[in-house]
C-alpha atoms as a PDB file:
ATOM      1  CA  UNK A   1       1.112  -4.324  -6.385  1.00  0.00           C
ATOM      2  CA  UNK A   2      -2.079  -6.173  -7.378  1.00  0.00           C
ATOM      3  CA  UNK A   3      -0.468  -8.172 -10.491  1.00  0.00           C
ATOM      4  CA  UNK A   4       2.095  -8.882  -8.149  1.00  0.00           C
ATOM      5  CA  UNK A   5      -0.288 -10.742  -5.772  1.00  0.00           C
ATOM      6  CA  UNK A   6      -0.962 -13.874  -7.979  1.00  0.00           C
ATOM      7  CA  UNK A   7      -4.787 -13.371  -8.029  1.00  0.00           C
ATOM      8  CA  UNK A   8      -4.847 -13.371  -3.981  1.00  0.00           C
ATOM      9  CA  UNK A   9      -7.541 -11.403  -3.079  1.00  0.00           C
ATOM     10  CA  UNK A  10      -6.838 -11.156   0.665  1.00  0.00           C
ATOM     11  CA  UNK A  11      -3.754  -9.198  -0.757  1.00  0.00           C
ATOM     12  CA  UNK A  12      -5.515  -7.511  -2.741  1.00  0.00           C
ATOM     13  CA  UNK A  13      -7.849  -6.048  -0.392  1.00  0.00           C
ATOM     14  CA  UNK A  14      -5.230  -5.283   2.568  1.00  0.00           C
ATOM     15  CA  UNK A  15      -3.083  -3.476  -0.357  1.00  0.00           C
ATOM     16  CA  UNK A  16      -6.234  -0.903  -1.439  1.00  0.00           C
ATOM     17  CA  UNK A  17      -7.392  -0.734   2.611  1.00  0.00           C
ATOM     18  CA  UNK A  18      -3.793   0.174   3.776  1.00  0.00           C
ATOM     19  CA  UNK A  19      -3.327   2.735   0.411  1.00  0.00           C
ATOM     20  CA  UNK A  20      -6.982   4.470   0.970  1.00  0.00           C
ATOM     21  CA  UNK A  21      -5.940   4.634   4.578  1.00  0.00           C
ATOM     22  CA  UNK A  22      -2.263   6.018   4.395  1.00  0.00           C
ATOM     23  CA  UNK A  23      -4.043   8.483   1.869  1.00  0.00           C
ATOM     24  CA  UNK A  24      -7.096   9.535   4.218  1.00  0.00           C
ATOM     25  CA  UNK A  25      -4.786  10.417   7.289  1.00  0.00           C
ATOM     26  CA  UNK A  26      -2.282  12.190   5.054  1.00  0.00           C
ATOM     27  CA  UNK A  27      -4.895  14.227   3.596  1.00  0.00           C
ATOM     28  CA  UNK A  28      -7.023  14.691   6.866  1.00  0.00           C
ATOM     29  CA  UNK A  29      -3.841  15.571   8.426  1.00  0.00           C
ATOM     30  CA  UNK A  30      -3.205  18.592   5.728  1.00  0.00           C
ATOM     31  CA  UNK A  31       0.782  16.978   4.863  1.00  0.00           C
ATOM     32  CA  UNK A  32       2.434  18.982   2.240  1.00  0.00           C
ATOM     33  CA  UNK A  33       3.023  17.211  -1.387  1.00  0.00           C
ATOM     34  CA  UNK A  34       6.151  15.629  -1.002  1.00  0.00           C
ATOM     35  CA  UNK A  35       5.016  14.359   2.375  1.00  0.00           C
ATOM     36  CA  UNK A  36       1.681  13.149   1.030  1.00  0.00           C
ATOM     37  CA  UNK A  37       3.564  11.465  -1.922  1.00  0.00           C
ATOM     38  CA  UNK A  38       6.447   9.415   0.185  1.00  0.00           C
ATOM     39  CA  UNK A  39       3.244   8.406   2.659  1.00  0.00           C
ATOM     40  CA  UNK A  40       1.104   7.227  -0.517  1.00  0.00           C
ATOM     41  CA  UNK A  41       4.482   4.990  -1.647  1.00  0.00           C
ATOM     42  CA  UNK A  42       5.254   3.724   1.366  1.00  0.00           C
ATOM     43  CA  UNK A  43       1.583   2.504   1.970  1.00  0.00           C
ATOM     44  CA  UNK A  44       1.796   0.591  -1.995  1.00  0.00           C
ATOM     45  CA  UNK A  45       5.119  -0.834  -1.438  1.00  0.00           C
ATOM     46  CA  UNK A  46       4.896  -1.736   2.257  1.00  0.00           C
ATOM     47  CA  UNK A  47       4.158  -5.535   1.156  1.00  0.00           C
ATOM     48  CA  UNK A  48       5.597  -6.243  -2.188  1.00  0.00           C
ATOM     49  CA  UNK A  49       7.750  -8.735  -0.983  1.00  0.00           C
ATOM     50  CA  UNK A  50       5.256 -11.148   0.667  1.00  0.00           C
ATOM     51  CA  UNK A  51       4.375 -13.233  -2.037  1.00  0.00           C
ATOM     52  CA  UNK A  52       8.270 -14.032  -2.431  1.00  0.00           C
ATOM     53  CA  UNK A  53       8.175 -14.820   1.339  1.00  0.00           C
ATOM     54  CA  UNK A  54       5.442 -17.205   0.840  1.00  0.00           C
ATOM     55  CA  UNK A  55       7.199 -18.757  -1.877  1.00  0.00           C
ATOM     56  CA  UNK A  56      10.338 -19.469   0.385  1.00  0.00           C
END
């Protein structure tokens, strides 16, 4: 996700706050594995297509 953000930092940073974030709760909230894992994905991907948007 960050070599897909062209060098933007504000990206950047929203990408690793929203990850560390999706991870805290999930852990804090005691999810099992596969739970924990779809959570931690959908927090990387949830995005990945902005920089196309920006581009249209």
């Amino acid at each position: 996700m960050i070599g897909c953000s062209s060098g933007n930092l504000h990206d950047s940073d929203h990408f690793l706050k929203v990850y560390a974030f999706a991870k805290t709760i999930g852990e804090r909230e005691g999810l099992d594995g596969e739970t924990q894992t779809a959570l931690e994905t959908a927090a990387v991907l949830h995005d990945i297509a902005c920089s196309l948007c920006r581009e249209r």
